[in-house]
Protein backbone atom coordinates (compact mmCIF):
# COMPACT_ATOMS: atom_id res chain seq x y z
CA UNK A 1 -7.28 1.14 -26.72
CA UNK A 2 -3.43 1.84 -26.54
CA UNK A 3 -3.45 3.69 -23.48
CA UNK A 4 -5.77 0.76 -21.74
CA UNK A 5 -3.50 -1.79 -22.80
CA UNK A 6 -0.28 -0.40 -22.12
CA UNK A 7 -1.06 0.42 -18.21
CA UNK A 8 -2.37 -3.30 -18.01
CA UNK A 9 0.62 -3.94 -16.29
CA UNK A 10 0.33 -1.55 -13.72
CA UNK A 11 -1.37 -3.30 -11.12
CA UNK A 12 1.24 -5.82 -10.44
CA UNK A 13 2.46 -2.54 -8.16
CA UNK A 14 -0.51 -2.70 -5.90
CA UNK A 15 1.75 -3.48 -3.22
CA UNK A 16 1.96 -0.16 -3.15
CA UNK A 17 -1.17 1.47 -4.72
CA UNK A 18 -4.64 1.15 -5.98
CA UNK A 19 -5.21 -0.98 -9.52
CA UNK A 20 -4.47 0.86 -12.74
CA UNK A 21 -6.15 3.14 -14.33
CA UNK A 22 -8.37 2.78 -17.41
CA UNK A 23 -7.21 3.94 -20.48
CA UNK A 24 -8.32 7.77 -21.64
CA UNK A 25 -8.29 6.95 -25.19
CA UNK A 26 -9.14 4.13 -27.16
CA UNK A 27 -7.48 3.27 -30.84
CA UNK A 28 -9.78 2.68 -33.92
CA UNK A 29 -8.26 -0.07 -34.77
CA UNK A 30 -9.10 -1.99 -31.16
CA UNK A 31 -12.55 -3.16 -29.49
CA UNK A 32 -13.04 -2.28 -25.63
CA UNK A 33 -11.75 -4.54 -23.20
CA UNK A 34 -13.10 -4.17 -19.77
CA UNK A 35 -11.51 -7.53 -18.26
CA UNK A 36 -8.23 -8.40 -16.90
CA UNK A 37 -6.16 -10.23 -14.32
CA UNK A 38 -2.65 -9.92 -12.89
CA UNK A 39 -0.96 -12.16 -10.90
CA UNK A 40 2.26 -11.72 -9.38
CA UNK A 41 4.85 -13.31 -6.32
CA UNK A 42 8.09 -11.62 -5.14
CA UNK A 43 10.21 -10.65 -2.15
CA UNK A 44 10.09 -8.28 0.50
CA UNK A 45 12.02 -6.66 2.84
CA UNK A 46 10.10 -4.93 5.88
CA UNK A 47 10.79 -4.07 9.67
CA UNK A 48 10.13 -6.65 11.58
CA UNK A 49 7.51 -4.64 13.45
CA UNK A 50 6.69 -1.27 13.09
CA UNK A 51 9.28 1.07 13.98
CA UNK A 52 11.89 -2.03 14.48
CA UNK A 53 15.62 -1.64 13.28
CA UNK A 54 15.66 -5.16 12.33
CA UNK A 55 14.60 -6.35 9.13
CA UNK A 56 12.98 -9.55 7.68
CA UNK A 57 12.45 -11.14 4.40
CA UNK A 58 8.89 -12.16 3.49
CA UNK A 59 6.74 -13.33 0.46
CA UNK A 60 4.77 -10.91 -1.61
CA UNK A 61 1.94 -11.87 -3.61
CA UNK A 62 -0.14 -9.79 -5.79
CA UNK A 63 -3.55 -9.99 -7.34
CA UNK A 64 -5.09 -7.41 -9.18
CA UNK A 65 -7.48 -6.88 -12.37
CA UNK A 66 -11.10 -5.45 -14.01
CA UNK A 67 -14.23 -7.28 -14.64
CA UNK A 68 -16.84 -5.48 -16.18
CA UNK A 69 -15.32 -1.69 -15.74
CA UNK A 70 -15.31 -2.50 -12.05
CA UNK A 71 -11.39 -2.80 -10.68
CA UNK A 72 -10.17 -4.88 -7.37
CA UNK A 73 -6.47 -4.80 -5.99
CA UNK A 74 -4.32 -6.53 -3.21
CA UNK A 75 -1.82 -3.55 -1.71
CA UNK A 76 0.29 -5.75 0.52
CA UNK A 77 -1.69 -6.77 3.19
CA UNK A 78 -5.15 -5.03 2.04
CA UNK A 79 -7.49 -6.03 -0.72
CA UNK A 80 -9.78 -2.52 -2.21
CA UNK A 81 -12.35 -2.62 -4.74
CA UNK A 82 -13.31 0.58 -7.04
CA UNK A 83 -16.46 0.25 -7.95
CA UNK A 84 -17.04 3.08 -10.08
CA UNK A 85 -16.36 2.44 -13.66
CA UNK A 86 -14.32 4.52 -15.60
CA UNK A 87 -15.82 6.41 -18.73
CA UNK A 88 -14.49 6.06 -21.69
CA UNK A 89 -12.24 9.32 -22.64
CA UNK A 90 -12.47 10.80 -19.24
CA UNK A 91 -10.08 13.29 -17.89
CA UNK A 92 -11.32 13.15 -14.51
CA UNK A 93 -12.27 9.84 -12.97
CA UNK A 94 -13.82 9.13 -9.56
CA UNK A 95 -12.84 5.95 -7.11
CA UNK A 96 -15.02 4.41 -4.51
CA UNK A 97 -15.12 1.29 -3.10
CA UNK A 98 -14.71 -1.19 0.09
CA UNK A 99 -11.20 -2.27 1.70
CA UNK A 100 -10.30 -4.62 4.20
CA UNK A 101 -6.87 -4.92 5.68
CA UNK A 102 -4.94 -7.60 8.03
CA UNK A 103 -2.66 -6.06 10.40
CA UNK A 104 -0.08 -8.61 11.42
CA UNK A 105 2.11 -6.43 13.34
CA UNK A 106 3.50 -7.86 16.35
CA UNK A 107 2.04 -11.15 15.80
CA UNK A 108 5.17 -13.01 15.29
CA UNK A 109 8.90 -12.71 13.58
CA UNK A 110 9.98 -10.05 16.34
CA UNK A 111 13.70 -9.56 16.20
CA UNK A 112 13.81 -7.63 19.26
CA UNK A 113 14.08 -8.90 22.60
CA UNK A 114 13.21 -6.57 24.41
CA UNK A 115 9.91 -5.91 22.19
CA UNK A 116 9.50 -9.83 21.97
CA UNK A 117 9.22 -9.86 25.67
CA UNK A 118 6.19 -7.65 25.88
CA UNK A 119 4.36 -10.14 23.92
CA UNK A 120 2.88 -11.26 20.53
CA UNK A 121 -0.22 -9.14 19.97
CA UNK A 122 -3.59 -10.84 17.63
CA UNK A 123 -3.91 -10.01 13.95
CA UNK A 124 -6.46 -7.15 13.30
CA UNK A 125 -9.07 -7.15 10.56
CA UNK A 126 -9.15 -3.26 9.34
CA UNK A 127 -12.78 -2.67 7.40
CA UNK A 128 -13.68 0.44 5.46
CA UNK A 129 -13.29 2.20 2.02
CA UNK A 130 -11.38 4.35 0.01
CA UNK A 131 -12.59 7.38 -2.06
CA UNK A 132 -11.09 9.96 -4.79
CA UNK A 133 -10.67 11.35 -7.58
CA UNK A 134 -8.25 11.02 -10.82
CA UNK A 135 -6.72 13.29 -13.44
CA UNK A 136 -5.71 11.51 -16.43
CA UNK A 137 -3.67 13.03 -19.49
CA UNK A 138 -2.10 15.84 -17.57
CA UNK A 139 1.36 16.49 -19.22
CA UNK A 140 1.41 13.78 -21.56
CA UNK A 141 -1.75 10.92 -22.84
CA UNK A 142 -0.78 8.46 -20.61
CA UNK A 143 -0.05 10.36 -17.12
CA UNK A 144 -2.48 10.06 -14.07
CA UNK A 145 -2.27 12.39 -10.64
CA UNK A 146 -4.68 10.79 -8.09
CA UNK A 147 -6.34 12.16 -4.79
CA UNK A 148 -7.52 9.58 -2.65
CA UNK A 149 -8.63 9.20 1.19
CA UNK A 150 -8.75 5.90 2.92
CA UNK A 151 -11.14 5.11 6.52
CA UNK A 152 -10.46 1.82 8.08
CA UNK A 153 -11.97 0.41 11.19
CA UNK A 154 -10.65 -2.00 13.46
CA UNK A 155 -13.65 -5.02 13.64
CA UNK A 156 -11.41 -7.19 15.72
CA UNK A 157 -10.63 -5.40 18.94
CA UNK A 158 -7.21 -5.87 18.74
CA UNK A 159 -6.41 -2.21 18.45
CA UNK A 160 -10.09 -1.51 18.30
CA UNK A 161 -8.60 1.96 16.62
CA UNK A 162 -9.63 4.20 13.10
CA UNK A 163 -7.08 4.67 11.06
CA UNK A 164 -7.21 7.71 8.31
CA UNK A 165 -4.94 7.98 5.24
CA UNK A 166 -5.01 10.89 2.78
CA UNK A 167 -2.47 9.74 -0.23
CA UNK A 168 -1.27 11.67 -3.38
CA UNK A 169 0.04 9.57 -6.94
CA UNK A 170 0.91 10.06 -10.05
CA UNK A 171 2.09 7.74 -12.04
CA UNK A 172 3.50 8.16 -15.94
CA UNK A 173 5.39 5.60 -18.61
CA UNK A 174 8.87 6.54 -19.41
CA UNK A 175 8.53 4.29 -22.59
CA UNK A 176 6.33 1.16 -23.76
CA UNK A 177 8.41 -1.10 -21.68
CA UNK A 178 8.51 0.94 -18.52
CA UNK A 179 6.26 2.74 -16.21
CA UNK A 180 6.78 4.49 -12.99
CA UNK A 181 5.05 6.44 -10.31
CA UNK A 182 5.50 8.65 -7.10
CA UNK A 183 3.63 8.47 -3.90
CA UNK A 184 3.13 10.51 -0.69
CA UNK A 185 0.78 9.19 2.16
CA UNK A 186 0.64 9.87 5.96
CA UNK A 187 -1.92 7.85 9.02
CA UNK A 188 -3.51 9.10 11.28
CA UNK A 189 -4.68 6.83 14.09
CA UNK A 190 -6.71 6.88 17.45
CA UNK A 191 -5.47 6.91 21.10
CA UNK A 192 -6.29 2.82 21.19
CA UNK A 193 -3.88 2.25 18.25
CA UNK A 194 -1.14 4.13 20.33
CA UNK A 195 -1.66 2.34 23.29
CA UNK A 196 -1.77 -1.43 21.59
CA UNK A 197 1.74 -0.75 19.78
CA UNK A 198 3.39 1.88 20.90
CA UNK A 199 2.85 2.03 24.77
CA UNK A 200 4.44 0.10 27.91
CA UNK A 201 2.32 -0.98 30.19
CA UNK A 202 4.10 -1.24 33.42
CA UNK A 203 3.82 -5.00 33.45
CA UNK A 204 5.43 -4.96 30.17
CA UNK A 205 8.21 -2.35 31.36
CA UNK A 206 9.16 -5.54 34.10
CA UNK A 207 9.15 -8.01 31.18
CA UNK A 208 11.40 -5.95 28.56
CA UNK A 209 13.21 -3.56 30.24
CA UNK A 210 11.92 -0.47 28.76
CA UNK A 211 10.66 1.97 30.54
CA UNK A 212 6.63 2.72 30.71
CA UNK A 213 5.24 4.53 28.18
CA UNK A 214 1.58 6.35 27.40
CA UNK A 215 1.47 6.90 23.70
CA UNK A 216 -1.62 9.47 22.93
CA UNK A 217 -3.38 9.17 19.12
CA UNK A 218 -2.97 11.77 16.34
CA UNK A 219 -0.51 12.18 12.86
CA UNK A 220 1.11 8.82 13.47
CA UNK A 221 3.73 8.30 10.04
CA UNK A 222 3.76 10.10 6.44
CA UNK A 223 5.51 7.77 3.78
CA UNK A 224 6.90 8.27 0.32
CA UNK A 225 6.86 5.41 -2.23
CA UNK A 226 8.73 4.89 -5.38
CA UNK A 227 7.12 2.01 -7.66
CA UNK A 228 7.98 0.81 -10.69
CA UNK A 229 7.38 -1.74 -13.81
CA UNK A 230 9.25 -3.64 -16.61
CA UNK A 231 7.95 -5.88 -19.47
CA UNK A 232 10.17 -8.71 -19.72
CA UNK A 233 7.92 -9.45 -22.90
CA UNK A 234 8.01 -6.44 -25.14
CA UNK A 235 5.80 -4.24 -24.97
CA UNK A 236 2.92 -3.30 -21.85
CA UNK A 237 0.30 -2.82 -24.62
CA UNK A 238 0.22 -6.70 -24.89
CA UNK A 239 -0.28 -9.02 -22.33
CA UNK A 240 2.79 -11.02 -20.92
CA UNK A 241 5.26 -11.55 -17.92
CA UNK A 242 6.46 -7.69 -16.10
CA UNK A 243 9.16 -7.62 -13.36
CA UNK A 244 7.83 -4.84 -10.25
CA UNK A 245 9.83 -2.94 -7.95
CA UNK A 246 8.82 -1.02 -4.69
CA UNK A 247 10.72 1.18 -2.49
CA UNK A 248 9.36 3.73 0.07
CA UNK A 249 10.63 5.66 3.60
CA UNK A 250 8.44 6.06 6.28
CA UNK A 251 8.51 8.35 8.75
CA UNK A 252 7.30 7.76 12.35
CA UNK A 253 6.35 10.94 14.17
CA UNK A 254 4.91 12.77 17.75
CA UNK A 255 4.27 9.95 20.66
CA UNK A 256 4.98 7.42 17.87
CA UNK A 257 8.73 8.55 17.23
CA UNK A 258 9.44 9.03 21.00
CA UNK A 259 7.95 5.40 22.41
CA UNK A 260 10.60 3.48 23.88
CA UNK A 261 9.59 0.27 21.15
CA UNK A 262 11.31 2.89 18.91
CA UNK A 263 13.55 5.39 20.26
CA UNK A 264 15.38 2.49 22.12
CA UNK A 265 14.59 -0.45 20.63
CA UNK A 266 14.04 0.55 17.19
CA UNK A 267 14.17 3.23 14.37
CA UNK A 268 11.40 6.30 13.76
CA UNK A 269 12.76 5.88 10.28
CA UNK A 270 11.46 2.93 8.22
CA UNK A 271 12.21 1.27 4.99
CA UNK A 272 10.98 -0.65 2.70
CA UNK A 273 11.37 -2.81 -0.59
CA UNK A 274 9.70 -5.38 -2.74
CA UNK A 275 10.80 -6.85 -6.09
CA UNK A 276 8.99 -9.70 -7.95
CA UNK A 277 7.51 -10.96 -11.09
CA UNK A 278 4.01 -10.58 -12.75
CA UNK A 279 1.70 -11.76 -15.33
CA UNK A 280 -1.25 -10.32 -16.83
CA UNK A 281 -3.67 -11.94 -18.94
C-alpha cells in the first residue's frame, strides 16, 4: 500500500482541498489500511473581509482522515465528508458527500472604516454537498486530476443566498518527502449574496461615506491555489509530523469587482496564505 501511505499526508492541505486520495495500488508486502487521522494548527494570512486591502493574521486548524474507506476533511472554514469509498486499484474514483460551511465575513476584525461603519453582519451556516469524479495514475502512479462541483445553501438567513463552485485539482509528489498540487475554482452566487456584502444601502452610504450601491448575483470570483507538503520525519509513506503550505489569488469580478466595499475601499484582487504543522497517525 505504498501509494496509500505516502499521500497520508495530504490532507493536512485541506485548507485548501478535499482529503487525500486513496492509494491506486497496494504493495504485497503491506495489509489494507482504511483508517487515519491528521491533525494540524498554523497561520494565516487573509483579507480582512472579502475584497478588503487590509490583511489579518488568524489561526488555522486542520482535521482530516478515513474511517472505514469513508474520508472527512476541514477546508478552512468548511468541514465535507466523501462518502463513497474508494476501490481498491481504481483509476477513476467517484466523491459524494455532505458539507457545511461558516461564513464569518464581516462579522468582526474589519480594518476598514469606512466598511466598519456599515456594520458587522451575523455568521452564516452554508449546508450542502459536493460531488465528482477522480483520475488517479495519469502521468505517473501516484498523480490524481479531480473534477468536482460544490452546492451550498445558506440555512441562516444571513445572506439567505446559493452559492455554486465548480473546481479543477491535480495534485502529484515531486519525491517521498514532498507533494504538491494545483487548483482552479470560481463561485457563483445569488442576487441576496450580492446585496448582504457587496451593496450600500443608502443608510449605509450616510454611515461610511461610500456611495450607494445595487450589486446583482452571477460569476462572483475564480481563484487559483498552490498547496503544498513536507515530511519533517522522513518519508510520507510512514506516519509522522509534515509542515503545509497554501497560497492562492482570487479574483473578484462583474458587480462584485465594481462595489464601492472594493473599488474604493478595497482590492478586486485577493490573496492568500497559510503555513503550519501536521501530524498524521
Amino acid at each position: 500500500m505504498i501509494r496509500k501511505k505516502m499521500l497520508r499526508v495530504l490532507p493536512v492541505l485541506a485548507l485548501a482541498f478535499a482529503a487525500a486520495p486513496a492509494f491506486a495500488q497496494d504493495a504485497p508486502d503491506e495489509a489494507p489500511d482504511n483508517n487515519s487521522l491528521t491533525l494540524g494548527a498554523g497561520v494565516g494570512y487573509v483579507p480582512s473581509y472579502e475584497g478588503s486591502d487590509d490583511y489579518i493574521l488568524i489561526p488555522v486548524g486542520v482535521v482530516s482522515g478515513k474511517v472505514g474507506g469513508i474520508s472527512f476533511s476541514s477546508r478552512g472554514t468548511s468541514f465535507n465528508v466523501d462518502v463513497i469509498p474508494d476501490a481498491k486499484d481504481a483509476k477513476i474514483e467517484f466523491f459524494l458527500g455532505p458539507a457545511i460551511n461558516i461564513r464569518l465575513d464581516r462579522t468582526s476584525r474589519i480594518k476598514d472604516p469606512q466598511v466598519r461603519a456599515l456594520g458587522e453582519l451575523d455568521a452564516a451556516i452554508e449546508v450542502g454537498g459536493t460531488a465528482g469524479v477522480g483520475f488517479n495514475r495519469l502521468l505517473n502512479p501516484y498523480d490524481r486530476l479531480s473534477l468536482k462541483l460544490q452546492v451550498l445553501k445558506d440555512v441562516t438567513d444571513t445572506h439567505g443566498s446559493t452559492i455554486v463552485t465548480p473546481s479543477i485539482e491535480c495534485e502529484t509528489p515531486l519525491s517521498t518527502s514532498t507533494y504538491v498540487g494545483l487548483g482552479l475554482s470560481a463561485d457563483h452566487v445569488g442576487d441576496s449574496y450580492a446585496r448582504t456584502y457587496f451593496s450600500v444601502t443608502p443608510a449605509g452610504s450616510v454611515a461610511s461615506g461610500l456611495p450607494v450601491y445595487n450589486a446583482d448575483g452571477g460569476w462572483k470570483s475564480w481563484r487559483l491555489s498552490l498547496f503544498g507538503a513536507h515530511t519533517l520525519t522522513g518519508d510520507l509513506r510512514h506516519p509522522g509530523l509534515s509542515l503545509f503550505g497554501v497560497a492562492s489569488y482570487y479574483r473578484l469580478k462583474g458587480d462584485f469587482s465594481r462595489s464601492p466595499i472594493v473599488s474604493i475601499a478595497g482590492d478586486p484582487n485577493q490573496y492568500f496564505a497559510a503555513i503550519g504543522l501536521a501530524y498524521t497517525f
